[in-house]
Protein backbone atom coordinates (compact mmCIF):
# COMPACT_ATOMS: atom_id res chain seq x y z
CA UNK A 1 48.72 -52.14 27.22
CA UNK A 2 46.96 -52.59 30.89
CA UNK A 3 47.24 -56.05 32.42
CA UNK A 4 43.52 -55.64 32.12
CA UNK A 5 43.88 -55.68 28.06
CA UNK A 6 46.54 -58.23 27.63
CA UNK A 7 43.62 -60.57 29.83
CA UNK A 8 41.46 -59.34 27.73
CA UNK A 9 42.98 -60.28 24.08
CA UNK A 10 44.35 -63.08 25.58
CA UNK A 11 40.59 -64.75 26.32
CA UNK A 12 39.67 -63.30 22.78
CA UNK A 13 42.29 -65.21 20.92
CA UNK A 14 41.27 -68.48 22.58
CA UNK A 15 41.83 -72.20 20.61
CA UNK A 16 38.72 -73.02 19.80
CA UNK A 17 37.72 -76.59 21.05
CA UNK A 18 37.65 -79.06 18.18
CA UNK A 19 36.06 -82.46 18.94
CA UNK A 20 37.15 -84.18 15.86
CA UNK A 21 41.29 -84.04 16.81
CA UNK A 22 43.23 -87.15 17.18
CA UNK A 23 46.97 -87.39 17.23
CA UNK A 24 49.49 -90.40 15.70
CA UNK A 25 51.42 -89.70 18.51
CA UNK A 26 49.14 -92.30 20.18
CA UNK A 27 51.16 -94.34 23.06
CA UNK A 28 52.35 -90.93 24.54
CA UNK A 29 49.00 -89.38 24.36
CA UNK A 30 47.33 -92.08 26.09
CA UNK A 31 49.78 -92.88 28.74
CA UNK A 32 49.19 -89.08 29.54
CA UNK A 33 45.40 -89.12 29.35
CA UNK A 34 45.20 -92.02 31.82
CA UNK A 35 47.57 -90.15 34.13
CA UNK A 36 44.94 -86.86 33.88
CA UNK A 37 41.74 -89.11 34.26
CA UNK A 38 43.11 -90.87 37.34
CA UNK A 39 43.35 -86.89 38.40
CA UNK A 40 40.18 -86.62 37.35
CA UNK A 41 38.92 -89.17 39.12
CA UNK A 42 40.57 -88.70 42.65
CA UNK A 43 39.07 -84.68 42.09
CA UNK A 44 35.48 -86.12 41.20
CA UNK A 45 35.25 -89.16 43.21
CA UNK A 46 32.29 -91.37 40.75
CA UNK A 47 30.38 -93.73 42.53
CA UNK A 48 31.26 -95.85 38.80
CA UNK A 49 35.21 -95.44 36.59
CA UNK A 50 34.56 -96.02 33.48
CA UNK A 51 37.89 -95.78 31.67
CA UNK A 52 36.58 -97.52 28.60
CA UNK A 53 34.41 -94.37 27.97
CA UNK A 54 35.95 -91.53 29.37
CA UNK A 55 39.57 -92.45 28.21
CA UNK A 56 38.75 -91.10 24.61
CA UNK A 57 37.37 -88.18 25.90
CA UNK A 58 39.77 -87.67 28.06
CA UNK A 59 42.06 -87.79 25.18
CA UNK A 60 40.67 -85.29 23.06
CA UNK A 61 40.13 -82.83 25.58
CA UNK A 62 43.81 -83.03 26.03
CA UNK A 63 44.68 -82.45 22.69
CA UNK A 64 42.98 -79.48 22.87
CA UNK A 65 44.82 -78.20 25.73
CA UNK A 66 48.29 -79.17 24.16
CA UNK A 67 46.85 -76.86 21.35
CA UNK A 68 45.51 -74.17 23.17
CA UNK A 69 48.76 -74.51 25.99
CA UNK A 70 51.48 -73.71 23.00
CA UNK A 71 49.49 -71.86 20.43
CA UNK A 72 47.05 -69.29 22.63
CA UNK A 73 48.85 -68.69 25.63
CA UNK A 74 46.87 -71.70 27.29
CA UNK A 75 43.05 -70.13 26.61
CA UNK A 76 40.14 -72.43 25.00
CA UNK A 77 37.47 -71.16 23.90
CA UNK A 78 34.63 -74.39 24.94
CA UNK A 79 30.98 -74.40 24.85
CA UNK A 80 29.17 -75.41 28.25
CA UNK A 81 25.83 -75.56 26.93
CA UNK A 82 24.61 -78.94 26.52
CA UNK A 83 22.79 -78.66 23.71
CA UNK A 84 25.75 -78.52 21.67
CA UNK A 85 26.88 -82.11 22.50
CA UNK A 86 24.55 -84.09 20.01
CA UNK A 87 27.19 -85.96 17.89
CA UNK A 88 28.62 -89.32 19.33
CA UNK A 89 32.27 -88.41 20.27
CA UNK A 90 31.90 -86.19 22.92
CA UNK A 91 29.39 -85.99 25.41
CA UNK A 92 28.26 -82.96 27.78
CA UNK A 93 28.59 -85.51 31.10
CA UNK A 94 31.71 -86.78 30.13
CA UNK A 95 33.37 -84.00 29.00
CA UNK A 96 31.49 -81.04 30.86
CA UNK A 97 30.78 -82.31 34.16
CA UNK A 98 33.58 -84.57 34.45
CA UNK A 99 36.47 -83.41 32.74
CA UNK A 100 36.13 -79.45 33.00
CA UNK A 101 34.25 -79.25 36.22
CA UNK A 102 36.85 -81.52 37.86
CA UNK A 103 39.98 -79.61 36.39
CA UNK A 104 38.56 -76.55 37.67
CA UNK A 105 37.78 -77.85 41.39
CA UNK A 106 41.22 -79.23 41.19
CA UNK A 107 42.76 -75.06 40.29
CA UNK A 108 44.23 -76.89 37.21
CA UNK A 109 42.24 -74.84 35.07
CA UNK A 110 40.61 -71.54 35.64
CA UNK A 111 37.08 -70.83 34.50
CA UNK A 112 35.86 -67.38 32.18
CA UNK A 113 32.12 -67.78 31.60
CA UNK A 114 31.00 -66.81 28.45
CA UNK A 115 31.76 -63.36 28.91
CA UNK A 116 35.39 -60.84 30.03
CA UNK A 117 35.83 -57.30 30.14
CA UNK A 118 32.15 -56.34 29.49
CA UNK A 119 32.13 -58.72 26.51
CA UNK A 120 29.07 -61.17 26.07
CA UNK A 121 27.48 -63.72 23.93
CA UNK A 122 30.70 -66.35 23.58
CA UNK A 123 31.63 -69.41 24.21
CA UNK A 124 33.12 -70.04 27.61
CA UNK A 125 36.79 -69.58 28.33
CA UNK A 126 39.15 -71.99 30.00
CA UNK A 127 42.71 -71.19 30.85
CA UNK A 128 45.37 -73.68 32.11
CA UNK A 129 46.39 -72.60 35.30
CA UNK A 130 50.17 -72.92 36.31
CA UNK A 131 49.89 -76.15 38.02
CA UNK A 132 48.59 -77.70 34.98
CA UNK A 133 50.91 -75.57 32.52
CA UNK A 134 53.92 -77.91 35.04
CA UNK A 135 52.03 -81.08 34.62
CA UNK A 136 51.82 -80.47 30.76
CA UNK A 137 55.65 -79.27 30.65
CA UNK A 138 56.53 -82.58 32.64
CA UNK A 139 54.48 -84.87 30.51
CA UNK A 140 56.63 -84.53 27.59
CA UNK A 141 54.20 -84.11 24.74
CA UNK A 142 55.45 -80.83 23.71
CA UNK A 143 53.91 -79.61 20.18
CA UNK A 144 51.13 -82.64 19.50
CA UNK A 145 51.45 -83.55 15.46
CA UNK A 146 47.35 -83.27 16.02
CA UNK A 147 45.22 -84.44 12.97
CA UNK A 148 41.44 -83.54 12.31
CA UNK A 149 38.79 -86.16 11.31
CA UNK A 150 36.19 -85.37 8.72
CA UNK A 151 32.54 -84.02 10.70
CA UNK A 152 30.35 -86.58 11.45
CA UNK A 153 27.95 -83.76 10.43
CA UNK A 154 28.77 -81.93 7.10
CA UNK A 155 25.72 -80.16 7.50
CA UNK A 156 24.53 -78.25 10.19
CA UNK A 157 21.08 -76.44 10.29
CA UNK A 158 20.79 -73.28 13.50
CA UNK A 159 17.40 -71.91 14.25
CA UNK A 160 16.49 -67.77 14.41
CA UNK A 161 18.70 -68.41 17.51
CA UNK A 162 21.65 -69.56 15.82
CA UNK A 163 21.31 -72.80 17.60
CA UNK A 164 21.85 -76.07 15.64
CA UNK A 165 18.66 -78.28 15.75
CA UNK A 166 17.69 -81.84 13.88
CA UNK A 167 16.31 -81.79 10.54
CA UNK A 168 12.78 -81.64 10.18
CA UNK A 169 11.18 -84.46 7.82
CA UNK A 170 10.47 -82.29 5.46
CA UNK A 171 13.84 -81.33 5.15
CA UNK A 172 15.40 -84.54 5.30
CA UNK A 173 15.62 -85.78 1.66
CA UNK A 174 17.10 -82.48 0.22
CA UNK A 175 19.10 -82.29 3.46
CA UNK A 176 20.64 -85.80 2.71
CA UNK A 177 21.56 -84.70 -1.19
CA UNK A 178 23.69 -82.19 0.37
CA UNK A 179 25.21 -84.01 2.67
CA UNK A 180 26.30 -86.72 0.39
CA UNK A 181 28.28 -84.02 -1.95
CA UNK A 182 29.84 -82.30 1.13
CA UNK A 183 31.14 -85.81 2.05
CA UNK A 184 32.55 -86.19 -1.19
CA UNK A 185 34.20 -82.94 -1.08
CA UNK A 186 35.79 -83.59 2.25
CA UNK A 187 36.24 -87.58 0.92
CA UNK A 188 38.84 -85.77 -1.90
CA UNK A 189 40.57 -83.82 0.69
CA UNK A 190 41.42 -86.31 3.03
CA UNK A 191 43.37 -87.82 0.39
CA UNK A 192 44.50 -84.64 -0.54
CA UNK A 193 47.78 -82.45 1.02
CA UNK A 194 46.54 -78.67 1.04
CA UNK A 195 49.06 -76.61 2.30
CA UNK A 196 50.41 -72.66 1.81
CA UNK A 197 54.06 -71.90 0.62
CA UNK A 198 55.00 -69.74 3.34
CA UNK A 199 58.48 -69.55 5.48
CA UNK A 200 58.48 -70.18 9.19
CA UNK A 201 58.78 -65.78 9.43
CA UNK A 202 55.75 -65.39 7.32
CA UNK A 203 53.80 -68.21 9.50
CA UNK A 204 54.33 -65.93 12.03
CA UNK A 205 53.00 -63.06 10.72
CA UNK A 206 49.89 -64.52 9.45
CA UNK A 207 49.21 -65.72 12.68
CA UNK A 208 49.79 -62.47 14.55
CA UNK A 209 47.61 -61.09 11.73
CA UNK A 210 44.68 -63.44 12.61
CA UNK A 211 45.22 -62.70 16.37
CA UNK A 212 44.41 -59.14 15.70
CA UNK A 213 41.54 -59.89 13.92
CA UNK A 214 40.10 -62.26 16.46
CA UNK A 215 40.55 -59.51 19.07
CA UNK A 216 38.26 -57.31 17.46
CA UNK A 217 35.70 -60.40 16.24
CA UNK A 218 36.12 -63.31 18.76
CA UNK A 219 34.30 -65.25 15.55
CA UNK A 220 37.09 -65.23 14.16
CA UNK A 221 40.17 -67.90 14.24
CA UNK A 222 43.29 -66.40 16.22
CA UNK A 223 45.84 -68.50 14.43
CA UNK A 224 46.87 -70.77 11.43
CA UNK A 225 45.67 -74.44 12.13
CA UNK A 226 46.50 -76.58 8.60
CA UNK A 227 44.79 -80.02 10.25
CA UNK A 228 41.74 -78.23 9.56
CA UNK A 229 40.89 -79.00 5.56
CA UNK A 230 37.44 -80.11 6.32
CA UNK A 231 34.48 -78.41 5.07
CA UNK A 232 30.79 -77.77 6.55
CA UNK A 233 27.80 -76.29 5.39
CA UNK A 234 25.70 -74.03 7.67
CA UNK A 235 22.17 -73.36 7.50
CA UNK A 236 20.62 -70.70 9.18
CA UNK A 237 16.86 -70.21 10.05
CA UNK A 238 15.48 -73.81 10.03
CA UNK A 239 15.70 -73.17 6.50
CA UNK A 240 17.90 -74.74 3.23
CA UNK A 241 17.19 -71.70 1.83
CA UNK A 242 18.86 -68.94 4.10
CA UNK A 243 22.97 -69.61 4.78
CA UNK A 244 24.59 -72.21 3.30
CA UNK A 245 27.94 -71.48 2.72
CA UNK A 246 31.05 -73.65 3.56
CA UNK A 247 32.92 -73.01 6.76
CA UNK A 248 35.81 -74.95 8.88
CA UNK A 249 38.57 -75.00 6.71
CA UNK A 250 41.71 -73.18 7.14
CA UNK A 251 41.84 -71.53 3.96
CA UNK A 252 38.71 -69.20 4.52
CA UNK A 253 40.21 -67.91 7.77
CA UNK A 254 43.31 -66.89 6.93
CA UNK A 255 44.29 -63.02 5.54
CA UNK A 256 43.03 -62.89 1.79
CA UNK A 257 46.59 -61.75 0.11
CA UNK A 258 48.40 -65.09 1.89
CA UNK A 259 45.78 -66.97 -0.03
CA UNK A 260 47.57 -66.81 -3.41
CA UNK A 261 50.23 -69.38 -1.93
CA UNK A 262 47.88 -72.03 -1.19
CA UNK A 263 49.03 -75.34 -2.77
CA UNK A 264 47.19 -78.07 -3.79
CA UNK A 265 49.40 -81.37 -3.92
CA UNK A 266 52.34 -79.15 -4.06
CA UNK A 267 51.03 -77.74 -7.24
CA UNK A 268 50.62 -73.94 -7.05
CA UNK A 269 46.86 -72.54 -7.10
CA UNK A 270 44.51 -69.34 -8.83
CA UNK A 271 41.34 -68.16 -7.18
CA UNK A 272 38.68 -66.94 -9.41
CA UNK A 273 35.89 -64.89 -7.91
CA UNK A 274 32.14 -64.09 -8.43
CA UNK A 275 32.35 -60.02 -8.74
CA UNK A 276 29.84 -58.88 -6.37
CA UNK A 277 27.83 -61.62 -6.24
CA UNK A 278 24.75 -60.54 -4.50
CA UNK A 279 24.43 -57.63 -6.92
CA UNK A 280 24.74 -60.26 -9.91
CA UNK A 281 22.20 -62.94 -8.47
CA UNK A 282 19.86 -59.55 -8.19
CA UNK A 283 19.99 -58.12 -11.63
CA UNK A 284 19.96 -62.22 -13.38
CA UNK A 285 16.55 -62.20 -11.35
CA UNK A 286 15.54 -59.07 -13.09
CA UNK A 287 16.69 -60.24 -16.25
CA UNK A 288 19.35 -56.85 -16.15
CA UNK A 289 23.19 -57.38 -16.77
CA UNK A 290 25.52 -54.91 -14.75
CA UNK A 291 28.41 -53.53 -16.81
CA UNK A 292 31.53 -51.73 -15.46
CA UNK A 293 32.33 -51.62 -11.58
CA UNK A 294 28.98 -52.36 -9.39
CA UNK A 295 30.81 -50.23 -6.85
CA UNK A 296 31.63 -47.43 -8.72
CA UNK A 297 28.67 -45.26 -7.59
CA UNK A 298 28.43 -41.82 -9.28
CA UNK A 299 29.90 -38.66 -6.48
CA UNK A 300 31.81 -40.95 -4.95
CA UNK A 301 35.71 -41.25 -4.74
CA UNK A 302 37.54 -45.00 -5.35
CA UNK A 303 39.20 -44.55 -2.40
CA UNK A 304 35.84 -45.14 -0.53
CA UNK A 305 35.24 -48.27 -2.84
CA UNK A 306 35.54 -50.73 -0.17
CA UNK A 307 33.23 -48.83 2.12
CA UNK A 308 30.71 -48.72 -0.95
CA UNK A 309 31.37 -52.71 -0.75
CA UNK A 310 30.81 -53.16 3.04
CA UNK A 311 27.66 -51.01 2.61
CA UNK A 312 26.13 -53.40 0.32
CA UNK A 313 26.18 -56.47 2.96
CA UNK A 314 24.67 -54.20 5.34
CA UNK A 315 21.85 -53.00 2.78
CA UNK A 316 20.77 -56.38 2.38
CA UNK A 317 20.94 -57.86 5.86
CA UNK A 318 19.26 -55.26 7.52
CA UNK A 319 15.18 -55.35 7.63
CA UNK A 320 14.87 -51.69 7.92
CA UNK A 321 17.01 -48.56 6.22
CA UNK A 322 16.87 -46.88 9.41
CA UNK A 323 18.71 -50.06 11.05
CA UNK A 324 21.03 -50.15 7.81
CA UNK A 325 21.90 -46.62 8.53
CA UNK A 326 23.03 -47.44 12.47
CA UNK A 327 24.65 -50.47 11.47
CA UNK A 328 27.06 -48.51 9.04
CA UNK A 329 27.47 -45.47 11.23
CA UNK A 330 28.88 -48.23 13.90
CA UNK A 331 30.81 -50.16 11.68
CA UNK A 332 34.14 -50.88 13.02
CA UNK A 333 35.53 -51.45 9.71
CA UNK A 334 33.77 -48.76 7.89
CA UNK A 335 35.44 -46.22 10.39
CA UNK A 336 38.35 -47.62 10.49
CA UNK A 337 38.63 -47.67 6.52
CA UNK A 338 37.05 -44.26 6.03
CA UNK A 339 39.23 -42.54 8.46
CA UNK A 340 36.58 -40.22 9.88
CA UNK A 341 36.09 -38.37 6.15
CA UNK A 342 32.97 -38.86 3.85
CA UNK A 343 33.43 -38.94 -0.07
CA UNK A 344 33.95 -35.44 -1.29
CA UNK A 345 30.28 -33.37 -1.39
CA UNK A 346 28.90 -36.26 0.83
CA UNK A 347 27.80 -34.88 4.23
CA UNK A 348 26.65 -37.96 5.91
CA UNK A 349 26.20 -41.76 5.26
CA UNK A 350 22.17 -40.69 4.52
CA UNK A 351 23.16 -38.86 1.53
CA UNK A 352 25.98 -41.70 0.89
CA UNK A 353 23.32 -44.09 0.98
CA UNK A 354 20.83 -42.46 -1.19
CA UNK A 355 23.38 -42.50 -4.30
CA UNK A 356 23.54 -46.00 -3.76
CA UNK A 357 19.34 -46.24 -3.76
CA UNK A 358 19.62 -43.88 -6.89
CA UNK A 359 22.26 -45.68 -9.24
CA UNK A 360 20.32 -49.64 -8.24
CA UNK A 361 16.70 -48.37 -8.54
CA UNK A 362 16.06 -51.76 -10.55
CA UNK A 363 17.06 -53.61 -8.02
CA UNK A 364 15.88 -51.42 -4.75
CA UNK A 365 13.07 -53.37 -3.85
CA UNK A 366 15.41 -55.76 -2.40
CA UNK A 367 16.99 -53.29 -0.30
CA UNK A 368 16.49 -53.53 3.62
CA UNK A 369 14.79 -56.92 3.50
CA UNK A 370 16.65 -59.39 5.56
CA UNK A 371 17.34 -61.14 2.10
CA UNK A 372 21.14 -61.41 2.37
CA UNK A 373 21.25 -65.12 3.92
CA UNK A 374 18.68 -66.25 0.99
CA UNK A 375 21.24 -64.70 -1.29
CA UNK A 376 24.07 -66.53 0.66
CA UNK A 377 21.97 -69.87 -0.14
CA UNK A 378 22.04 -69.39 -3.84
CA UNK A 379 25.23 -68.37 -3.81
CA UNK A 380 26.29 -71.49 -1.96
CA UNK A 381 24.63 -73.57 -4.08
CA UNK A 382 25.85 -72.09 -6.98
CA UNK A 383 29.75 -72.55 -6.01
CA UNK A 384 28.81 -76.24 -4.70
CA UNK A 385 27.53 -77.27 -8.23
CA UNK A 386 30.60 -75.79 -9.71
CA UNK A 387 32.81 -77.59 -7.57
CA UNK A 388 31.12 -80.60 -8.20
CA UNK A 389 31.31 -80.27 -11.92
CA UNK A 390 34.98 -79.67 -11.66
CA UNK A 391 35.48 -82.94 -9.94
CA UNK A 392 33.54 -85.06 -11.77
CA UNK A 393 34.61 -83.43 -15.59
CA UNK A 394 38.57 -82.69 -14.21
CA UNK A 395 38.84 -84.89 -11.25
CA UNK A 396 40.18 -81.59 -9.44
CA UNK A 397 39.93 -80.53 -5.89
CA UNK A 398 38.53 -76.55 -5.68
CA UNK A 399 38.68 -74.94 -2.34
CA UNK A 400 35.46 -72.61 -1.70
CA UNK A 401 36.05 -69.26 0.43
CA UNK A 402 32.19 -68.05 -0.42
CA UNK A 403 31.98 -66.77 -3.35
CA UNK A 404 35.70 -67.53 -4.70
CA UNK A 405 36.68 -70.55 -5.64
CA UNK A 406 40.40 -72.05 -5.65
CA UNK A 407 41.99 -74.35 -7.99
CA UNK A 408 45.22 -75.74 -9.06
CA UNK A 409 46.70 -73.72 -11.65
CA UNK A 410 46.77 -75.95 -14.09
CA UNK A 411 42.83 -76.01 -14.35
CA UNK A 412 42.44 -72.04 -14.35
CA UNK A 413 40.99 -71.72 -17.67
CA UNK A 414 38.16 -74.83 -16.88
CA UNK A 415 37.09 -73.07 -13.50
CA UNK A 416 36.59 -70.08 -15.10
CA UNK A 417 33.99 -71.52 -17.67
CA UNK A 418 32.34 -73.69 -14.81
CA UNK A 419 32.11 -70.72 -12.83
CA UNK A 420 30.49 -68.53 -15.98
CA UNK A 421 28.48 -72.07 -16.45
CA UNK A 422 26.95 -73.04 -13.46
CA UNK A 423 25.75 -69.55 -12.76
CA UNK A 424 23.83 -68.91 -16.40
CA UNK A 425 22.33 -72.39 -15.20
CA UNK A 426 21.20 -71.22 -11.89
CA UNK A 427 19.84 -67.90 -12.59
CA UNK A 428 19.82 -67.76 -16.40
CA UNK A 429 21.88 -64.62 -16.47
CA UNK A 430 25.44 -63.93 -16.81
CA UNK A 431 28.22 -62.84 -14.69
CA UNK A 432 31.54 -61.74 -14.30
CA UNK A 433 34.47 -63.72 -13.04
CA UNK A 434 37.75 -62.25 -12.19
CA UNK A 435 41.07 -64.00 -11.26
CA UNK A 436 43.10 -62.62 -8.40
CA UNK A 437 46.66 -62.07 -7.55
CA UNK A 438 48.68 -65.06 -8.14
CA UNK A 439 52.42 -66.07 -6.25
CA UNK A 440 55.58 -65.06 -8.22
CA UNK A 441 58.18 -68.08 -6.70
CA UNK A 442 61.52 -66.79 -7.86
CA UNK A 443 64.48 -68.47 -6.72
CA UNK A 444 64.62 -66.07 -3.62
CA UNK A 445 61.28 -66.93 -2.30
CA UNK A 446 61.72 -70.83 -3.16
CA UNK A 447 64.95 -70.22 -0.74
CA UNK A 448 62.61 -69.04 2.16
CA UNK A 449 60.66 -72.27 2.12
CA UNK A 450 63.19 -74.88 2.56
CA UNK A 451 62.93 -73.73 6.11
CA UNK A 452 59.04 -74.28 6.83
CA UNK A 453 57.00 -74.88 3.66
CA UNK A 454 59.48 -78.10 2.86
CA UNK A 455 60.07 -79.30 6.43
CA UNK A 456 56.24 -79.38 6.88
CA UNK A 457 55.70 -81.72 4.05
CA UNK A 458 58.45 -83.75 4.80
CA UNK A 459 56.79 -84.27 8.25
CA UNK A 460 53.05 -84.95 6.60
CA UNK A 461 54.86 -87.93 4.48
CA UNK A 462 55.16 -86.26 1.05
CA UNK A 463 58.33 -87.49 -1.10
CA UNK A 464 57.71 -85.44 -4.05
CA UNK A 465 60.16 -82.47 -4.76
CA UNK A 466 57.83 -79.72 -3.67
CA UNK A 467 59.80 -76.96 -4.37
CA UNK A 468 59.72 -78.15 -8.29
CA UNK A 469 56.29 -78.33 -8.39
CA UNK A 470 56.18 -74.73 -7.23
CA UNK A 471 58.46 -73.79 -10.60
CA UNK A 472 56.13 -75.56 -12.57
């Protein structure tokens, strides 16, 4: 790998700035943040100090650098735009033209904007310089023990431009209903100790896992952050009917086979699924059940299953089947899991595409029409009802990763019927709902955790025996 690369990846696999941090570690954090404002303030020279206000800011930003210093190789990914300081902890002229602008006149941190390598359209990129990297090292703060609040906004609504905007009053009232049952989700799980049964060697390789990822998507989380158990619904085309779904929490970013070893309380978890979902919601509005494997299609081998499945998001987010054909020839994950070969008999992805038009023929109409956020919505509100249901029937906490919902174990067989439930009541249809892999924790792997698994609950205050919940 070039120096040029390693740059590169490095600005890709940025900590993303996260304005709702905090830290019990409180009397060294402060005594450090009013050593960097005073910094701050001998760089920027204000014609007014006002410690009282910038102090907190000052603090968080920190945090985020202690994050991004021993986590990301000292890269944070930060938005300079100021319409994305509308909540009441942070603000652009405190944080923006104060803080950053005055780190970076000072060398102490060096400046990416937006874009690296021929890459456009993120967030800008800040990177501790050496000088600050010393200052940090002599501070004494090492590895903050960083908490994350619950979002002042639990909803967010983004225009056609993918920029968040207020509520319209029309929206208000339904946006407000929603709301209110996203804070009561997030109200459970700050209560709550969600964690995954992993050893310090698997941590590891999960995050190195999600740092590859993030190279290739910079949407994408670059490693494992467990303060973040919050959730947030996001709305997309100043609509509450395209979007939806539940973002934020750690649990949707990571790999999908480390999932199984989420814990809940201690307690070990399942994770039922919606089997293709968008297909389902499609044939319940035709009044049509599917039966087998929706992505078996005739002529074409299992092996290109998954490529049948990535197809399928692309067939109903595109607005044209000209643009759905581009979009999967330039796929980066349908080449990489196709391996340059086509199903066998199947010369290109038009004729590929065409069995898929000819098996769904009740359903085609829907086909290259934008639609897949308005599916996203009902799918959304689908899981939200169920995991209301299960909280108000079984007082239990489910953890949404779109259209999969996880539980403790011990409530498997009630999520299941929710899940069947709530959807016949949406749509008036049924559905199918399959359980995934579960975590086998023989005595070997219960071994492995003492070392990280245990010593991180010990440190987030639980007494229980959590290995003996796992054998349960």
């Amino acid at each position: 790998m070039t120096p040029a690369q390693e740059k590169r990846n490095n600005l890709m696999t940025a900590h993303w700035f996260v304005d709702s941090i905090y830290t019990d570690q409180k009397v060294a954090v402060r005594a450090a943040s009013k050593e960097l404002l005073n910094h701050i303030y001998n760089i920027s020279n204000p014609a007014r100090k006002h410690p009282e206000r910038h102090l907190p800011q000052v603090e968080i930003f920190l945090l985020n650098v202690l994050m991004a210093y021993h986590s990301t190789d000292g890269v944070m990914s930060i938005s300079k735009s100021s319409g994305n300081y509308t909540n009441n902890v942070i603000s652009y002229r405190v944080t923006v033209e104060l803080i950053i602008e005055s780190l970076i006149k000072s060398e102490w941190l060096i400046e990416h904007r937006g874009f690296y390598g021929g890459i456009v359209g993120f967030n800008t990129r800040l990177e501790v310089s050496t000088q600050f990297g010393a200052w940090l090292d002599a501070s004494g703060l090492g590895i903050p023990h960083t908490k994350v609040n619950r979002p002042l906004r639990p909803v967010v609504l983004k225009d056609k431009d993918k920029k968040i905007i207020k509520t319209p009053g029309c929206l208000r009232e339904a946006m407000s209903s929603i709301e209110a049952k996203v804070s009561l989700f997030n109200k459970n799980l700050e209560d709550a100790h969600i964690d995954l049964a992993v050893s310090n060697d698997e941590l590891g390789k999960i995050n190195a896992q999600m740092k590859r990822k993030a190279i290739k998507d910079p949407t994408r989380e670059s490693y494992l952050f467990l303060a973040k158990k919050y959730l947030q619904r996001k709305f997309n085309n100043g609509t509450l009917e395209d979007g939806g779904r539940f973002y934020n929490a750690w649990w949707i970013t990571i790999p999908k086979e480390w999932r199984k070893y989420i814990t809940i309380n201690g307690n070990p978890t399942v994770e039922f699924d919606y089997s293709a979902m968008h297909l389902q919601l499609l044939h319940a509005k035709e009044g049509i059940e599917i039966s087998g494997d929706p992505y078996e299609i005739e002529g074409v081998d299992d092996q290109f299953r998954n490529v049948t499945k990535l197809m399928f998001i692309i067939i109903f987010n595109a607005p044209s089947r000209l643009k759905a054909l581009n979009a999967i020839r330039n796929s980066s994950k349908i080449k990489t899991i196709r391996n340059k070969k086509y199903p066998k008999g199947i010369k290109n992805f038009d004729q590929y595409l065409s069995l898929i038009e000819n098996k769904y023929t009740a359903i085609s109409e829907y086909f290259f029409s934008g639609l897949g956020v308005r599916l996203q919505s009902d799918e959304s509100f689908i899981v939200e009802n169920v995991m209301l249901t299960m909280l108000q029937e079984h007082n239990a906490i489910t953890l949404p990763v779109h259209d999969s919902i996880i539980v403790d174990a011990k409530y498997s067989n009630q999520l299941k019927e929710c899940m069947l439930e709530e959807f016949r009541t949406f749509t008036g249809g049924r559905c199918e709902v399959k359980q995934k892999a579960t975590a086998d924790y023989d005595s070997q792997r219960l071994e492995s955790l003492k070392d990280g698994y245990v010593l991180r609950g010990k440190n987030a205050g639980i007494e229980y025996d959590l290995l003996e919940a796992l054998k349960t």
